[in-house]
N, C-alpha and C. Protein backbone atom coordinates (compact mmCIF):
# COMPACT_ATOMS: atom_id res chain seq x y z
N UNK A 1 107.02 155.67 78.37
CA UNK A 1 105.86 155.26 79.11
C UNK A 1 105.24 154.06 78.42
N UNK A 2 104.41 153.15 79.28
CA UNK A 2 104.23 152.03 79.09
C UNK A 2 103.09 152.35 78.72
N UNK A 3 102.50 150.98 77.66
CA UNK A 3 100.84 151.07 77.41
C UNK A 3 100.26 149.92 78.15
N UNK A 4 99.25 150.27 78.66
CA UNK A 4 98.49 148.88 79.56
C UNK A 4 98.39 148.20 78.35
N UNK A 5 98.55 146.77 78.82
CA UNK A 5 98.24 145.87 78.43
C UNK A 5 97.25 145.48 77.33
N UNK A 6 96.77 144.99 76.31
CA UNK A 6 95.12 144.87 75.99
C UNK A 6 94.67 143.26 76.17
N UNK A 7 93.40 143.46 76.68
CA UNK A 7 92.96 142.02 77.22
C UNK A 7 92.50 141.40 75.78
N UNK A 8 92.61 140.17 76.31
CA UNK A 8 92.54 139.12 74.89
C UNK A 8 90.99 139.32 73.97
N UNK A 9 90.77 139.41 73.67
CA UNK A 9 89.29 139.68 73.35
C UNK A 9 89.12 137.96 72.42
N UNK A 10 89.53 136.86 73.46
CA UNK A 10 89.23 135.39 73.09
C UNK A 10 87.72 135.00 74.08
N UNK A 11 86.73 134.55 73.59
CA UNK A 11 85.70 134.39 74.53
C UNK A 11 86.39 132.79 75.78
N UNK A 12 86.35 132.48 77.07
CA UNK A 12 86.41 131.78 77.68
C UNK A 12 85.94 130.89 78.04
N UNK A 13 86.17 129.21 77.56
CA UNK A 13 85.39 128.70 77.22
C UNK A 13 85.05 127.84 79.03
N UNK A 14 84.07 127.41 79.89
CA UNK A 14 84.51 126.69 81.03
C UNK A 14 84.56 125.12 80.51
N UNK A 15 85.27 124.39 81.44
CA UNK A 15 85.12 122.38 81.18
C UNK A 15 83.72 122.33 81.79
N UNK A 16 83.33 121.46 81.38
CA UNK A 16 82.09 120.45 81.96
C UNK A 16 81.74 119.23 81.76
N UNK A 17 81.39 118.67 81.80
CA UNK A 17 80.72 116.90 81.45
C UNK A 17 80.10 117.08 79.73
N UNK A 18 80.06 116.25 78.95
CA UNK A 18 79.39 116.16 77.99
C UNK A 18 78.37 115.21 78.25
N UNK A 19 77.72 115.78 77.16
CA UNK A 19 76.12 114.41 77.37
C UNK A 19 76.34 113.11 77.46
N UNK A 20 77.50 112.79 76.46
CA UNK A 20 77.56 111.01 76.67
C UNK A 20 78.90 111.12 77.90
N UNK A 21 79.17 111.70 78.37
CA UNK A 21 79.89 111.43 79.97
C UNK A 21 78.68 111.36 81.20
N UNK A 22 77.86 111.79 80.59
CA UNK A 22 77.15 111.95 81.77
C UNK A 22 75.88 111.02 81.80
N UNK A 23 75.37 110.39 80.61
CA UNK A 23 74.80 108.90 80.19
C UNK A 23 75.71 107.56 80.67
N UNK A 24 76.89 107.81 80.48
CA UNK A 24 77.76 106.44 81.04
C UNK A 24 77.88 106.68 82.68
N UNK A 25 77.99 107.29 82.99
CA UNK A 25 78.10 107.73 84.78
C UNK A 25 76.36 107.20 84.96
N UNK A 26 75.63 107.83 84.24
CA UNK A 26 74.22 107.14 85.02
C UNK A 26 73.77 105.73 84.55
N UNK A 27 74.29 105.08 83.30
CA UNK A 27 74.66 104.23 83.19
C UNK A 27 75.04 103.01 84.33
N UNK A 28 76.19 103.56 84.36
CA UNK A 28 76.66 102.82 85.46
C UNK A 28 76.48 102.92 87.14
N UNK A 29 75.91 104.15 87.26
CA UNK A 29 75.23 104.12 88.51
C UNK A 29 73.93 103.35 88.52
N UNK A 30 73.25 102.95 87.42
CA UNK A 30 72.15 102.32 87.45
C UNK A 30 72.42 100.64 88.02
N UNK A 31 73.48 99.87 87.04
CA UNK A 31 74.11 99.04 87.13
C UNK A 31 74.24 98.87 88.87
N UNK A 32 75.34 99.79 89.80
CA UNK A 32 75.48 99.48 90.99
C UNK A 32 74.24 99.46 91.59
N UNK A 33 73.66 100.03 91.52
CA UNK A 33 72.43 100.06 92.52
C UNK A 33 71.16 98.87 91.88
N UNK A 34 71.39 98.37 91.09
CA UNK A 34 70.36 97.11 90.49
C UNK A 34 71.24 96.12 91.37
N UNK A 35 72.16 95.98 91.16
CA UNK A 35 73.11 94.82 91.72
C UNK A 35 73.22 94.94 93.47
N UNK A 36 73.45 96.06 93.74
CA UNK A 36 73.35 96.30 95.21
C UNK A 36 71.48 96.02 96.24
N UNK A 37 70.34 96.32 95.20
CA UNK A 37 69.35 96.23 96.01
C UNK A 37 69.30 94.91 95.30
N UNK A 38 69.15 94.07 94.49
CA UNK A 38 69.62 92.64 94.35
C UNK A 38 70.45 91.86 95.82
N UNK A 39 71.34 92.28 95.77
CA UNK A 39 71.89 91.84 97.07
C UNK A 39 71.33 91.77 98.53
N UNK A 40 70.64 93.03 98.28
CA UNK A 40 70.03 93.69 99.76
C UNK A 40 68.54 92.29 99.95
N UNK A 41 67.71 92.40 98.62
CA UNK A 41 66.65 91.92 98.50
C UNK A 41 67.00 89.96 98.68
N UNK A 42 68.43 89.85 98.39
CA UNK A 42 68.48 87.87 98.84
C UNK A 42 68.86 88.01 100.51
N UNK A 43 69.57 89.74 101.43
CA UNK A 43 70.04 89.11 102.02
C UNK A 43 68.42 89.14 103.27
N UNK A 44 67.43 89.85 102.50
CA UNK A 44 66.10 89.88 103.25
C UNK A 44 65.35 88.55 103.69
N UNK A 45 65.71 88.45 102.04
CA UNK A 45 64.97 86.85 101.83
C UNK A 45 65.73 85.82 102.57
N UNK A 46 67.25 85.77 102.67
CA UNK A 46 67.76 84.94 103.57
C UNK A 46 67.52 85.19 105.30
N UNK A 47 67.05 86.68 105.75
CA UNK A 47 66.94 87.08 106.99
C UNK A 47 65.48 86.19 107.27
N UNK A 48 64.69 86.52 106.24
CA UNK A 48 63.05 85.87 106.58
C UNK A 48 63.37 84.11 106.76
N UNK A 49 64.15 83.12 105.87
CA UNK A 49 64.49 82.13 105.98
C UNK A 49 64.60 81.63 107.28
N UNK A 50 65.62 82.14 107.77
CA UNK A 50 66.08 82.08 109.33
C UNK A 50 65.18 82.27 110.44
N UNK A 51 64.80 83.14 110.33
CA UNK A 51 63.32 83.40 111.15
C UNK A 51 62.44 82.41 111.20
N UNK A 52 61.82 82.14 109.77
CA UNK A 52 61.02 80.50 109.85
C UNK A 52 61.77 79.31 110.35
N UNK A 53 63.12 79.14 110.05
CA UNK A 53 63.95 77.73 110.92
C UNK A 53 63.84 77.82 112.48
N UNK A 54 64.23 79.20 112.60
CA UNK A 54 63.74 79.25 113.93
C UNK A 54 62.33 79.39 114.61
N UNK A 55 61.42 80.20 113.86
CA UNK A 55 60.45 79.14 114.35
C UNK A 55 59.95 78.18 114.79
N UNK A 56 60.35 77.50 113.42
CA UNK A 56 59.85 75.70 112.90
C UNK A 56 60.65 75.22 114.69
N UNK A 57 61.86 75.87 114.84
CA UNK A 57 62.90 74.58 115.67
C UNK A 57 62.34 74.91 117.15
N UNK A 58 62.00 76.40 117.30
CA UNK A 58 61.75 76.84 118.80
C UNK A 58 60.32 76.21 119.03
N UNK A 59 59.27 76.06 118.12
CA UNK A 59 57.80 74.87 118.32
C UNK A 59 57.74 73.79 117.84
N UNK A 60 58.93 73.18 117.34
CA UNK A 60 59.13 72.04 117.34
C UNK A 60 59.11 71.15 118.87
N UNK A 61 60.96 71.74 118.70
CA UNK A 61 61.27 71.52 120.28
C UNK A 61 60.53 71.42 121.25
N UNK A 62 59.77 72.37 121.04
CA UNK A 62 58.67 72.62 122.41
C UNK A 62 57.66 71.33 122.75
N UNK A 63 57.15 71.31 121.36
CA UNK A 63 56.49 70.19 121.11
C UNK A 63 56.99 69.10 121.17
N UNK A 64 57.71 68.89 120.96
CA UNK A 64 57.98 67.45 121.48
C UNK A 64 59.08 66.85 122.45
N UNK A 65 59.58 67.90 123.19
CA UNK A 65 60.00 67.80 124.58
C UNK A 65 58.79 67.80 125.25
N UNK A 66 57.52 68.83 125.06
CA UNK A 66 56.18 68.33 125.85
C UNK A 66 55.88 66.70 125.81
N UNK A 67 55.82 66.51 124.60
CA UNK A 67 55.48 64.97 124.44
C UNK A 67 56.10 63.89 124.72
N UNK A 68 57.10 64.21 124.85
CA UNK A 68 58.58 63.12 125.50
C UNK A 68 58.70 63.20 126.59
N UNK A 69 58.07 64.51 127.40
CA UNK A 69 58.35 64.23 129.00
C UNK A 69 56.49 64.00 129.26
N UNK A 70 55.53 63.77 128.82
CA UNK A 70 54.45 63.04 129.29
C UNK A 70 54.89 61.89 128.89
N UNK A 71 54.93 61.25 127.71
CA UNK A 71 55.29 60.11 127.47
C UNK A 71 56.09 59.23 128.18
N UNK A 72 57.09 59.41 128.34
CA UNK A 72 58.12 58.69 129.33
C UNK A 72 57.81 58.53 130.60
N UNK A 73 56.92 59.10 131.03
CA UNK A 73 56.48 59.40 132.59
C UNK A 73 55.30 58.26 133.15
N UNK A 74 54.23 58.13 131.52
CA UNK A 74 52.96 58.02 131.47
C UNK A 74 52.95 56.36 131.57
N UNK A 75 52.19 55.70 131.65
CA UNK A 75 52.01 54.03 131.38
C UNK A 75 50.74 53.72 129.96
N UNK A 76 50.77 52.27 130.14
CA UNK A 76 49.61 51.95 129.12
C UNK A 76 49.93 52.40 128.21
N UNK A 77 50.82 52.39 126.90
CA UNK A 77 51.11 52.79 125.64
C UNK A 77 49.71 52.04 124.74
N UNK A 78 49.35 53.11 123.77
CA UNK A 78 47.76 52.70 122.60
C UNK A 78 48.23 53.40 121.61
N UNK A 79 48.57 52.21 120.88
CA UNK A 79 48.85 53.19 119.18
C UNK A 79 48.07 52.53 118.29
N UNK A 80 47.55 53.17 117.16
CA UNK A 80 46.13 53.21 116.47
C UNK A 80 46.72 54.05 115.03
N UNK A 81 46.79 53.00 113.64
CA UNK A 81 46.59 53.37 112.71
C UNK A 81 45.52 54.69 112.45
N UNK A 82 44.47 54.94 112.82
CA UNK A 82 43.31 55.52 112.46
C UNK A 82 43.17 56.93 113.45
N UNK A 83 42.79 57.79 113.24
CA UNK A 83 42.65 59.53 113.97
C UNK A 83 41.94 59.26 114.74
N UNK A 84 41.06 58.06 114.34
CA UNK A 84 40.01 58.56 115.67
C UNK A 84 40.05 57.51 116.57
N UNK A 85 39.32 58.22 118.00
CA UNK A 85 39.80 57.68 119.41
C UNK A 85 39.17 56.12 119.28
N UNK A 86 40.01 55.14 119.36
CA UNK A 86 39.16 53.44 119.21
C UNK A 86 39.03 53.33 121.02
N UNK A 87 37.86 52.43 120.63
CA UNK A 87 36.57 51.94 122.24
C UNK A 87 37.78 51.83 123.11
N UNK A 88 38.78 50.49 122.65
CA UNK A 88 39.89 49.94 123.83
C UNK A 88 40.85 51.35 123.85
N UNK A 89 41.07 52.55 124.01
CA UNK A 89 42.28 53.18 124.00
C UNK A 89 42.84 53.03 125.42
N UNK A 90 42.25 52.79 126.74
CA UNK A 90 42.78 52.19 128.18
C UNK A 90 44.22 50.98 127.75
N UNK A 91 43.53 49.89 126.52
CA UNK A 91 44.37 48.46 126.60
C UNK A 91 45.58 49.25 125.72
N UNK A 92 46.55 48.00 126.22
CA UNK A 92 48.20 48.65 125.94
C UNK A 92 48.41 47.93 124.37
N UNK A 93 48.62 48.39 123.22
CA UNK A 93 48.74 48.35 122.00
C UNK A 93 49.99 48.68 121.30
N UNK A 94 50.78 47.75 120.98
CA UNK A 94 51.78 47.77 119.67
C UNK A 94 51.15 48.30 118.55
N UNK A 95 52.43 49.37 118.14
CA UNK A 95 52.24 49.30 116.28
C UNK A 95 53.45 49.65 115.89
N UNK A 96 54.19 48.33 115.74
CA UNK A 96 55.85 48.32 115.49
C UNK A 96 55.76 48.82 113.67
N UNK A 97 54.53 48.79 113.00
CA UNK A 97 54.33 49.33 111.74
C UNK A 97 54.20 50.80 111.24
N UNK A 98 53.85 51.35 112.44
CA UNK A 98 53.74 52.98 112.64
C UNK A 98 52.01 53.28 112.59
N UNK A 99 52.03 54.37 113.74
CA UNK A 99 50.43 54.55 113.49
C UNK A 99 50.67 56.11 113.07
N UNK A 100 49.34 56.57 113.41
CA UNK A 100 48.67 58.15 113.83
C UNK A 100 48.67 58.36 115.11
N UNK A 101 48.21 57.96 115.64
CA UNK A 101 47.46 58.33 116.74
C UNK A 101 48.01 57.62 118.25
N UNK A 102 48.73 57.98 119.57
CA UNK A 102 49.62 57.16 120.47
C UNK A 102 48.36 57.90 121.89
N UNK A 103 48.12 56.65 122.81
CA UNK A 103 47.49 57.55 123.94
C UNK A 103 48.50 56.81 125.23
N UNK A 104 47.94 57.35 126.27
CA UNK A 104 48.94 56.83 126.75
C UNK A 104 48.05 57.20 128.65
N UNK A 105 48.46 56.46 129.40
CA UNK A 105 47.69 57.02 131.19
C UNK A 105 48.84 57.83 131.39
N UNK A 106 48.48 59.04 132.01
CA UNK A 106 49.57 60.01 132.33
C UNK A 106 49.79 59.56 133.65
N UNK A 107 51.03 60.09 134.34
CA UNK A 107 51.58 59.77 135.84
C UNK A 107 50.48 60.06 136.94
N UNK A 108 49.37 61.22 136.79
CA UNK A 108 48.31 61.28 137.45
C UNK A 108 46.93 60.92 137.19
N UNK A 109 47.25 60.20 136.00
CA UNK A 109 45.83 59.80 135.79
C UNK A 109 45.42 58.58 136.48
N UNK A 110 44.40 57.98 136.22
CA UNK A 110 43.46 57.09 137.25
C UNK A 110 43.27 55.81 136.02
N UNK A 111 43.87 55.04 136.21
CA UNK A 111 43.77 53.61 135.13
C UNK A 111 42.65 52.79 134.62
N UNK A 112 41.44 53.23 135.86
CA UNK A 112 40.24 52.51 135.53
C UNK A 112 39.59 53.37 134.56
N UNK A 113 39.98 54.33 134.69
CA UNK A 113 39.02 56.01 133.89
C UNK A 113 39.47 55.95 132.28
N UNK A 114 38.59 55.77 131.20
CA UNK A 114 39.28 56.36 130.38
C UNK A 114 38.70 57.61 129.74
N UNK A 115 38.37 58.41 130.28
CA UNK A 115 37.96 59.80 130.06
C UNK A 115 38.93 60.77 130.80
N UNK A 116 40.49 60.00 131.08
CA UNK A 116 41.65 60.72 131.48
C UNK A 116 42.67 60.69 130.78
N UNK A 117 42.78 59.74 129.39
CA UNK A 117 43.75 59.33 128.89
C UNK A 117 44.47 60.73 128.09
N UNK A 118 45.77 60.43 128.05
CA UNK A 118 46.73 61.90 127.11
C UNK A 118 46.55 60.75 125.88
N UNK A 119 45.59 62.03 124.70
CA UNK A 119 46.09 61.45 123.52
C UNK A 119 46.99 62.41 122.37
N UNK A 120 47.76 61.94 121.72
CA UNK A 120 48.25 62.73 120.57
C UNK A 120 47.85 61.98 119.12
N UNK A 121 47.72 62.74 118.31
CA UNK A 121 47.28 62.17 116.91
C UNK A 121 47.96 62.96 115.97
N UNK A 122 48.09 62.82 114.79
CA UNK A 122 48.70 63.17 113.26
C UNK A 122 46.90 63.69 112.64
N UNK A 123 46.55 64.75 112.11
CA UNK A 123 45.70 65.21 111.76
C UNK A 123 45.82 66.51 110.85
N UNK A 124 45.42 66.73 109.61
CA UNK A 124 45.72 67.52 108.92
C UNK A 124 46.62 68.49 108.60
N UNK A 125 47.61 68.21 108.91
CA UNK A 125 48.88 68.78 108.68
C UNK A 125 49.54 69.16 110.23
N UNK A 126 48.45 69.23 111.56
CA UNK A 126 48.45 69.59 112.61
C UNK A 126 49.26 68.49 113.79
N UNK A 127 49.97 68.27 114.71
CA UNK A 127 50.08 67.68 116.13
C UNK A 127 48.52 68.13 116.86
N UNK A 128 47.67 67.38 117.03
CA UNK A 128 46.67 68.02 118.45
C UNK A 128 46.76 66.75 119.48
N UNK A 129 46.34 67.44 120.47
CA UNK A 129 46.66 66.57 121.94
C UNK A 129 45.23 67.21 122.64
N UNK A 130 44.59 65.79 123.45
CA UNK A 130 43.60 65.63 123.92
C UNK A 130 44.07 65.20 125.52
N UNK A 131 43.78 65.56 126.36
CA UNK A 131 44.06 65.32 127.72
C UNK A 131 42.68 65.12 128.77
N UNK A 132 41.48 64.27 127.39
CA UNK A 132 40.33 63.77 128.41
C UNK A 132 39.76 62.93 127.57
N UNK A 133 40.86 62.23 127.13
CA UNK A 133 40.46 61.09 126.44
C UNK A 133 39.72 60.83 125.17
N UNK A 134 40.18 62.25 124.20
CA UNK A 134 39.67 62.25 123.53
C UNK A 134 38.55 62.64 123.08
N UNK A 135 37.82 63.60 124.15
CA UNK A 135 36.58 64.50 124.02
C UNK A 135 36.84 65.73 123.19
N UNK A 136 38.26 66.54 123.56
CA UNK A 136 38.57 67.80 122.54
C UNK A 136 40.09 67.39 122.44
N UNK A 137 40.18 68.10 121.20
CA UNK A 137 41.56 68.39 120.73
C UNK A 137 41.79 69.52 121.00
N UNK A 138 43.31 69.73 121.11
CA UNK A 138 43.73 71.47 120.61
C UNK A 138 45.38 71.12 119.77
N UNK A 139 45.46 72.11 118.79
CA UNK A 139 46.76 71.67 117.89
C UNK A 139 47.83 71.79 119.31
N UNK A 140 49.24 71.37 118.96
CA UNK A 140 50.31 71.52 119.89
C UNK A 140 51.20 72.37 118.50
N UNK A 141 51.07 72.69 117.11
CA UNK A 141 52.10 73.33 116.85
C UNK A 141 51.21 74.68 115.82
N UNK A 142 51.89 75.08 115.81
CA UNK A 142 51.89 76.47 115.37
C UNK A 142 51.81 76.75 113.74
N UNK A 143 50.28 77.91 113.19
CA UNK A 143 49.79 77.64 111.93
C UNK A 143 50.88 77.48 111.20
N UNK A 144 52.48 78.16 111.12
CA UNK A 144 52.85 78.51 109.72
C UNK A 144 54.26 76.85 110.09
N UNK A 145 53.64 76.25 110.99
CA UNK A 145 54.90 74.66 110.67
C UNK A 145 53.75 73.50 109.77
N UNK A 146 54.31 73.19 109.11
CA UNK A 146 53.08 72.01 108.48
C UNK A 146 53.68 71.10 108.21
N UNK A 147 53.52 70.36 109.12
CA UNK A 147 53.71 68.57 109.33
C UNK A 147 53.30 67.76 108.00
N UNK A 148 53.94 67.13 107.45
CA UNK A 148 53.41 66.11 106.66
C UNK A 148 53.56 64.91 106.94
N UNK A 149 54.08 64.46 107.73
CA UNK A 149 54.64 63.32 107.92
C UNK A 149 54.39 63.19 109.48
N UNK A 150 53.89 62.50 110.33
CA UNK A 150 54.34 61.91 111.21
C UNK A 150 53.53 61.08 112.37
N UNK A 151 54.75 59.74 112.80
CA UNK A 151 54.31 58.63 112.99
C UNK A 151 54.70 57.95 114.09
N UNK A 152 53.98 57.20 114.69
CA UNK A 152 54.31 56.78 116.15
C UNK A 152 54.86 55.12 116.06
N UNK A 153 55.89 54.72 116.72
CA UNK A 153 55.75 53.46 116.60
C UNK A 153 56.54 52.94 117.81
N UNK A 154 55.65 52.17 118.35
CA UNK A 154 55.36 51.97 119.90
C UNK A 154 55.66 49.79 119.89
N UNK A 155 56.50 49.76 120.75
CA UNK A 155 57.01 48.36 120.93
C UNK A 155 57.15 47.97 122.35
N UNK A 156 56.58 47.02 122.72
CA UNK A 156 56.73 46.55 124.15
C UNK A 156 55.56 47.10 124.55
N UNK A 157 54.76 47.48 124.71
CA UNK A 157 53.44 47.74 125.24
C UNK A 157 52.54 46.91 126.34
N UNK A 158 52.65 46.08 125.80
CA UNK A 158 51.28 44.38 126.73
C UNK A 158 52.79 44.17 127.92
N UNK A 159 52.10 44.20 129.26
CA UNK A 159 52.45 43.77 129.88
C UNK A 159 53.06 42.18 129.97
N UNK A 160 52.57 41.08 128.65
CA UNK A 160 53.38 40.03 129.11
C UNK A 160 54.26 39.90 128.16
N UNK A 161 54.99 40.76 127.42
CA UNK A 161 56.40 40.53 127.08
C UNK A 161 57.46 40.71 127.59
N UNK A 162 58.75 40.98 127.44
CA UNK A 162 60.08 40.90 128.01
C UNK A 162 60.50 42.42 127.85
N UNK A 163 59.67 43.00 127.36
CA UNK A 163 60.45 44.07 126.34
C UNK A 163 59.78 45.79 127.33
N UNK A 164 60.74 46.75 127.23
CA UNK A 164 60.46 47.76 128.19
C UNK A 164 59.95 48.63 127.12
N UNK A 165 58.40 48.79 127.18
CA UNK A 165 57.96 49.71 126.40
C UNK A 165 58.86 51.49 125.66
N UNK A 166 58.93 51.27 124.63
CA UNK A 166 59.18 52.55 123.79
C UNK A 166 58.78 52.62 122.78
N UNK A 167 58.90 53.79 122.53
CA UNK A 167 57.90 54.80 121.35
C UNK A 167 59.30 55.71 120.62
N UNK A 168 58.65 55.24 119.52
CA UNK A 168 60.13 56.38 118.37
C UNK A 168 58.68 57.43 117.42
N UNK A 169 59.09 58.56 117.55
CA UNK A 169 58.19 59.41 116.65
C UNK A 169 59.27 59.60 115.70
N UNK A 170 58.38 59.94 114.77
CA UNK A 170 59.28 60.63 113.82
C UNK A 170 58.54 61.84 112.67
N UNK A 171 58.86 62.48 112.46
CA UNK A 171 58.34 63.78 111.96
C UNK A 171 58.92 64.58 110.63
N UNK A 172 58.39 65.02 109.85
CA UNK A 172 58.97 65.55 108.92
C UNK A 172 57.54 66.58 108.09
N UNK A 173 58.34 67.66 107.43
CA UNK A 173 57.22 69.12 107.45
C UNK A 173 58.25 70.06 106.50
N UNK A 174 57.64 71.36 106.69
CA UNK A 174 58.31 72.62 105.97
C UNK A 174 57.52 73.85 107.13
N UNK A 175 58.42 74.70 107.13
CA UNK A 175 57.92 76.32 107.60
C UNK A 175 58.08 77.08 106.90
N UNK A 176 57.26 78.33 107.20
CA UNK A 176 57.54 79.47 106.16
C UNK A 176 55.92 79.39 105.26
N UNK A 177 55.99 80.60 105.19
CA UNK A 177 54.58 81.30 104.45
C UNK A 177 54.68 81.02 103.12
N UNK A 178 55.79 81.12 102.15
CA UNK A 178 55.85 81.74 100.91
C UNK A 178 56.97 80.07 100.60
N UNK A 179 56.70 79.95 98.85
CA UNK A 179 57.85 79.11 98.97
C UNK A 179 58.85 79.30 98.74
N UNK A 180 59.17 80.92 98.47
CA UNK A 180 60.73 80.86 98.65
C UNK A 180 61.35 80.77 100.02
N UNK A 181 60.44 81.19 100.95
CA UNK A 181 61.08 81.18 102.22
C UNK A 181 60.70 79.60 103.45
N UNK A 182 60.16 78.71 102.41
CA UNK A 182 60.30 77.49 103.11
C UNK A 182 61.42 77.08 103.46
N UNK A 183 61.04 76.16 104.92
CA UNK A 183 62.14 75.48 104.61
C UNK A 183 61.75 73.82 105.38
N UNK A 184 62.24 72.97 105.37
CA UNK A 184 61.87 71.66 105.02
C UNK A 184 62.91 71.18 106.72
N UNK A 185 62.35 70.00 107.28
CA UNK A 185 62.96 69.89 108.14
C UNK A 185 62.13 67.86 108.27
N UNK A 186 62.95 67.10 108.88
CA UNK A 186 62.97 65.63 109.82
C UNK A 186 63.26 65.53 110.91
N UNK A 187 62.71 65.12 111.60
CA UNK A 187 63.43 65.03 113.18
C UNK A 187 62.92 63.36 113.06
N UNK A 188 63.45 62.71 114.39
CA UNK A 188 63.65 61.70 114.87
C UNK A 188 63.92 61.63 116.57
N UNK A 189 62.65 61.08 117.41
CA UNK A 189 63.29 60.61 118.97
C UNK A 189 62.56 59.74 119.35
N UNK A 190 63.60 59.50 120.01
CA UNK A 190 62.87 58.11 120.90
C UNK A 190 62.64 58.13 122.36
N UNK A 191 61.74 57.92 122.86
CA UNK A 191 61.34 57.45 124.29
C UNK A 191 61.20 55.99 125.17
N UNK A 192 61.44 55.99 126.19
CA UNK A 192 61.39 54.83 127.24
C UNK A 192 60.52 55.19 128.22
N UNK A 193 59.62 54.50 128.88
CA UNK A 193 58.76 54.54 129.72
C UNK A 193 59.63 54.53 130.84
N UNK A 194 59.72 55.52 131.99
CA UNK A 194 60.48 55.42 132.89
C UNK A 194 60.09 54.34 133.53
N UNK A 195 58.62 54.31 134.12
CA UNK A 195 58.04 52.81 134.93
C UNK A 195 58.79 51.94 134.56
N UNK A 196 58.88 50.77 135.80
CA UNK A 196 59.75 49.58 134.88
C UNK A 196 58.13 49.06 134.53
N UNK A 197 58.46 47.48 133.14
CA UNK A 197 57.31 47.02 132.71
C UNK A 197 57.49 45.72 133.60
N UNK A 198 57.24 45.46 134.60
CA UNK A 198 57.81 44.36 135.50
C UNK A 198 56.51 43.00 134.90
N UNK A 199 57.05 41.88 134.51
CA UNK A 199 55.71 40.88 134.33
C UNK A 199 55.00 40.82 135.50
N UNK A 200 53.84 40.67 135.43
CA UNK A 200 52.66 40.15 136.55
C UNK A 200 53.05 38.94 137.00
């Protein structure tokens, strides 16, 4: 007859992680996730970027497709170094040097009147446009675009030259709240007075 067996009387030890296995694992989980919300946090900052370009481009545009289709339409070109509205703004004025400030008779306005004239001006970082000759302003662009730059320059104007009145603006600014998320922009267009400038 057989004797059962006798069990080992060895205590059983289980595996587990040791302390420094388990310092390098959090270690290095620290590592991925610094580097990963790093990533997350430029691709925010690049999402907010985009947002301001598009901004800047969707009230840009706006703005000055408004101003390019009065302009082209309008007669009597008045460009004026200075912001504020001068006595003659009715008489037709060159400033092949660049001004501030361009007015212009819109397609329905009345030529003898000048308490009808469309004006636009360069003013504190702002586009504003006056459509009574300069009694009120209101901005044409939007708080977070800020213009630094921009200038009218208007050629052919006086009815007794040869030359078919046009106007080149040109513009340059930044959008965006913060300066990492600026961003910097130039534009450039030009207009033609549809009217012909026929001599008298």
């Amino acid at each position: 007859m057989r004797m059962p067996a006798m069990k080992s009387l060895r205590p059983h030890f289980h595996k587990g992680f040791t302390l420094v296995e388990i310092l390098v694992a959090v270690a290095l989980f620290a590592i991925v996730m610094t580097i990963s919300v790093g990533s997350l946090l430029s691709l925010v900052e690049a999402n907010r970027k985009t947002q301001a370009v598009q901004s800047v481009m969707n009230n840009l545009n706006f703005a000055l497709e408004n101003i390019s289709r009065n302009v082209r339409v309008g007669s009597t070109y008045h460009c004026s170094t200075s912001t504020s509205v001068p006595p003659d703004v009715t008489s037709p004025k060159d400033c092949p040097s660049g001004g501030v400030l361009f007015a212009f008779e819109a397609s329905t306005g009345n030529r003898t009147l000048s308490t009808d004239q469309v004006i636009y001006r360069f003013i504190n970082g702002q586009i504003e446009k006056s459509s009574d000759g300069g009694a009120a302003f209101i901005a044409v662009t939007a708080p977070e675009v800020t213009i630094e730059n921009f200038t009218f320059y208007v050629v052919g104007a006086t009815r007794s030259d040869t030359e078919q009145p046009r106007v080149v603006m040109t513009i340059s600014g930044f959008a965006g709240i913060s300066d990492r998320a600026r961003t910097n922009f130039n534009l450039q267009t030009t207009i033609s007075q549809r009217l012909l400038d026929l001599p008298l």
